[in-house]
Each structure stands twice: as C-alpha cells, then as structure tokens.
Protein backbone atom coordinates (compact mmCIF):
# COMPACT_ATOMS: atom_id res chain seq x y z
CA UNK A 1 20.92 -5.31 10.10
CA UNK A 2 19.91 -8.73 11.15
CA UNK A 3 17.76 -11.12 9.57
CA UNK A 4 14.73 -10.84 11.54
CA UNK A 5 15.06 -7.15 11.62
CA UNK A 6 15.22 -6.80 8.00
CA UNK A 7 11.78 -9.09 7.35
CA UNK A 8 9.97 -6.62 10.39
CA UNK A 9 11.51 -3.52 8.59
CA UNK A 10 9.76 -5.05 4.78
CA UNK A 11 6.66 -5.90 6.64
CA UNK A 12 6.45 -2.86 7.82
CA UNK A 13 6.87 -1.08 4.51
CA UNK A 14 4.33 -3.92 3.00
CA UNK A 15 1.85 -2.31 5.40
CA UNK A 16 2.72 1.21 4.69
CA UNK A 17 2.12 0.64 0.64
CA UNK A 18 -1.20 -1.16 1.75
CA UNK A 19 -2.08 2.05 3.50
CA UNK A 20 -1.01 4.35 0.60
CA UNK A 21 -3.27 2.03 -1.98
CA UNK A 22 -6.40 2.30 0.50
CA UNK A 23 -6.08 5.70 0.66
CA UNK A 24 -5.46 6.28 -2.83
CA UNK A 25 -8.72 4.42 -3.69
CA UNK A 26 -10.37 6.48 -1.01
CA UNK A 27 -9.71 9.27 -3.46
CA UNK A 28 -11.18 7.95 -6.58
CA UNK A 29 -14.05 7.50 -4.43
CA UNK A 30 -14.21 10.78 -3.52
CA UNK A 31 -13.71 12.53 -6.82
CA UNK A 32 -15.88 10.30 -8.58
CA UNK A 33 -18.80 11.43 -5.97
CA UNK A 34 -18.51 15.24 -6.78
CA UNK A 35 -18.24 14.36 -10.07
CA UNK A 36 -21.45 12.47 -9.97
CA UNK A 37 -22.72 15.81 -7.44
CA UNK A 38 -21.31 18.19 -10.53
CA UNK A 39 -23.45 16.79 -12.88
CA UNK A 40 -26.56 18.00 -10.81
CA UNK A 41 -24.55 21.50 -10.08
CA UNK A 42 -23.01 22.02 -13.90
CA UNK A 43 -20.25 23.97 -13.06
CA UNK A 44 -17.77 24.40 -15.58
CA UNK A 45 -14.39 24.10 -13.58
CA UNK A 46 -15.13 21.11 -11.85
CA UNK A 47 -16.36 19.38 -15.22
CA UNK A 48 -13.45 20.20 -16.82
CA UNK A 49 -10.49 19.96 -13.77
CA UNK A 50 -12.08 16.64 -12.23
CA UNK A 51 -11.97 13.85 -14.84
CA UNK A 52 -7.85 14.49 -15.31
CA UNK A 53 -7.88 14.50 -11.84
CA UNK A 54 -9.56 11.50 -11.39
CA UNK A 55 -6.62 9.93 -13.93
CA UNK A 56 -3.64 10.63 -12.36
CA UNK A 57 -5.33 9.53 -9.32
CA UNK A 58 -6.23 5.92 -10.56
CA UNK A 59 -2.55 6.07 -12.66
CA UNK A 60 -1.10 6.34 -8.99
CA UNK A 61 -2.95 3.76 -7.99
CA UNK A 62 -2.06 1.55 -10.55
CA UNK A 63 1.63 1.92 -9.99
CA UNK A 64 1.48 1.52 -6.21
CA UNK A 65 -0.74 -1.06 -6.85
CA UNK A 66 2.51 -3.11 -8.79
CA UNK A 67 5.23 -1.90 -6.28
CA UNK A 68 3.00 -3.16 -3.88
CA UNK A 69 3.05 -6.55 -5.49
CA UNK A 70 6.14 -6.64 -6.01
CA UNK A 71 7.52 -5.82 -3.10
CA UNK A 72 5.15 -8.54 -1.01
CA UNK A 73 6.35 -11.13 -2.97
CA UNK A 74 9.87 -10.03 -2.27
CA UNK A 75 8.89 -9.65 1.18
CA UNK A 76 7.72 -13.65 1.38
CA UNK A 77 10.46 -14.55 -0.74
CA UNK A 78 13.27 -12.75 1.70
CA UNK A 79 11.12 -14.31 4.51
CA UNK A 80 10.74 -18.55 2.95
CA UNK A 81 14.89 -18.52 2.20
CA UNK A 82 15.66 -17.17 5.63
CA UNK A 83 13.43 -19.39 7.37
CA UNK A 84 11.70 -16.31 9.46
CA UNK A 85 9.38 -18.74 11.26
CA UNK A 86 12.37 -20.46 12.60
CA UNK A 87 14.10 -17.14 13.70
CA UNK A 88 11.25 -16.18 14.92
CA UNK A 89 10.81 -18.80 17.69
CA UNK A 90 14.31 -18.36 18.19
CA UNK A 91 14.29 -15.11 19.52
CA UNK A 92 11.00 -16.11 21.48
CA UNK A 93 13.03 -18.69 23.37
CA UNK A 94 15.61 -16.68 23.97
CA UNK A 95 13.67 -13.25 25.37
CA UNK A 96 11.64 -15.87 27.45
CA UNK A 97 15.39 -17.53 28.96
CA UNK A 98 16.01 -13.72 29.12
C-alpha cells in the first residue's frame, strides 16, 4: 500500500471511530431520558435493567473514546514523518499533467 493510501485509509478509520463515539453518546442520551421518564412511570424493570445499562454504555464510550485518541495521534504522526502535504500536491500535479 502506498503512502498516501495508507494516511486516506487511517483517516478514514479516524472518522469511522468519531462516528462510533457520537453515536455511543447518542445512547447515554437516550437511556438517561427514559430513565429520567421512569421515574414519573415507576416501573420496576426499567429501574432496575437501565442504570447497568447506562454503564456499559458510558464504559464503551470511554474505551473508544482512548482508541480514538490514540489512533489520531498515530494518524498525524504517520502523516508529519511522511510529509502527506507534500505527497499530496504531488499526486495533484501529476492527475492534473494526467
């Protein structure tokens, strides 16, 4: 795999995490409101289910939150020592002489 292709392939995945972390906190939004609604309602199940729930939800989040971290910085790390900008303008140049 080339260069270039490599950094557009770990951009990509940078995106993908950043997708997977929104959507995660979507869902501790979303549990959080029925369990605010439950407490209105009282029912048993939900009281009990939603709060370990709501846990492992904001434990996922927590660990995609580090990967995510991690793998940006590797991603602008990968992206300073190859000099990306340069390739970059590179290929520009040559699909325009294309």
């Amino acid at each position: 795999m080339k260069t270039l292709q490599k950094f557009e392939l770990m951009e990509k995945i940078v995106r993908e995490l950043e997708d997977v972390q929104n959507s995660q906190q979507a869902l501790i939004q979303k549990i959080g409101k029925i369990e605010v609604d439950n407490i209105e309602l009282n029912e048993k199940r939900l009281e009990q289910d939603l709060p370990e729930i709501h846990q492992r939800v904001a434990d996922n989040l927590e660990t995609i939150s580090n990967i995510l971290q991690y793998f940006a910085d590797k991603t602008q790390s990968f992206g300073d020592k190859n000099n990306i900008d340069a390739l970059k303008e590179q290929e520009a140049i040559n699909n325009a002489t294309s």
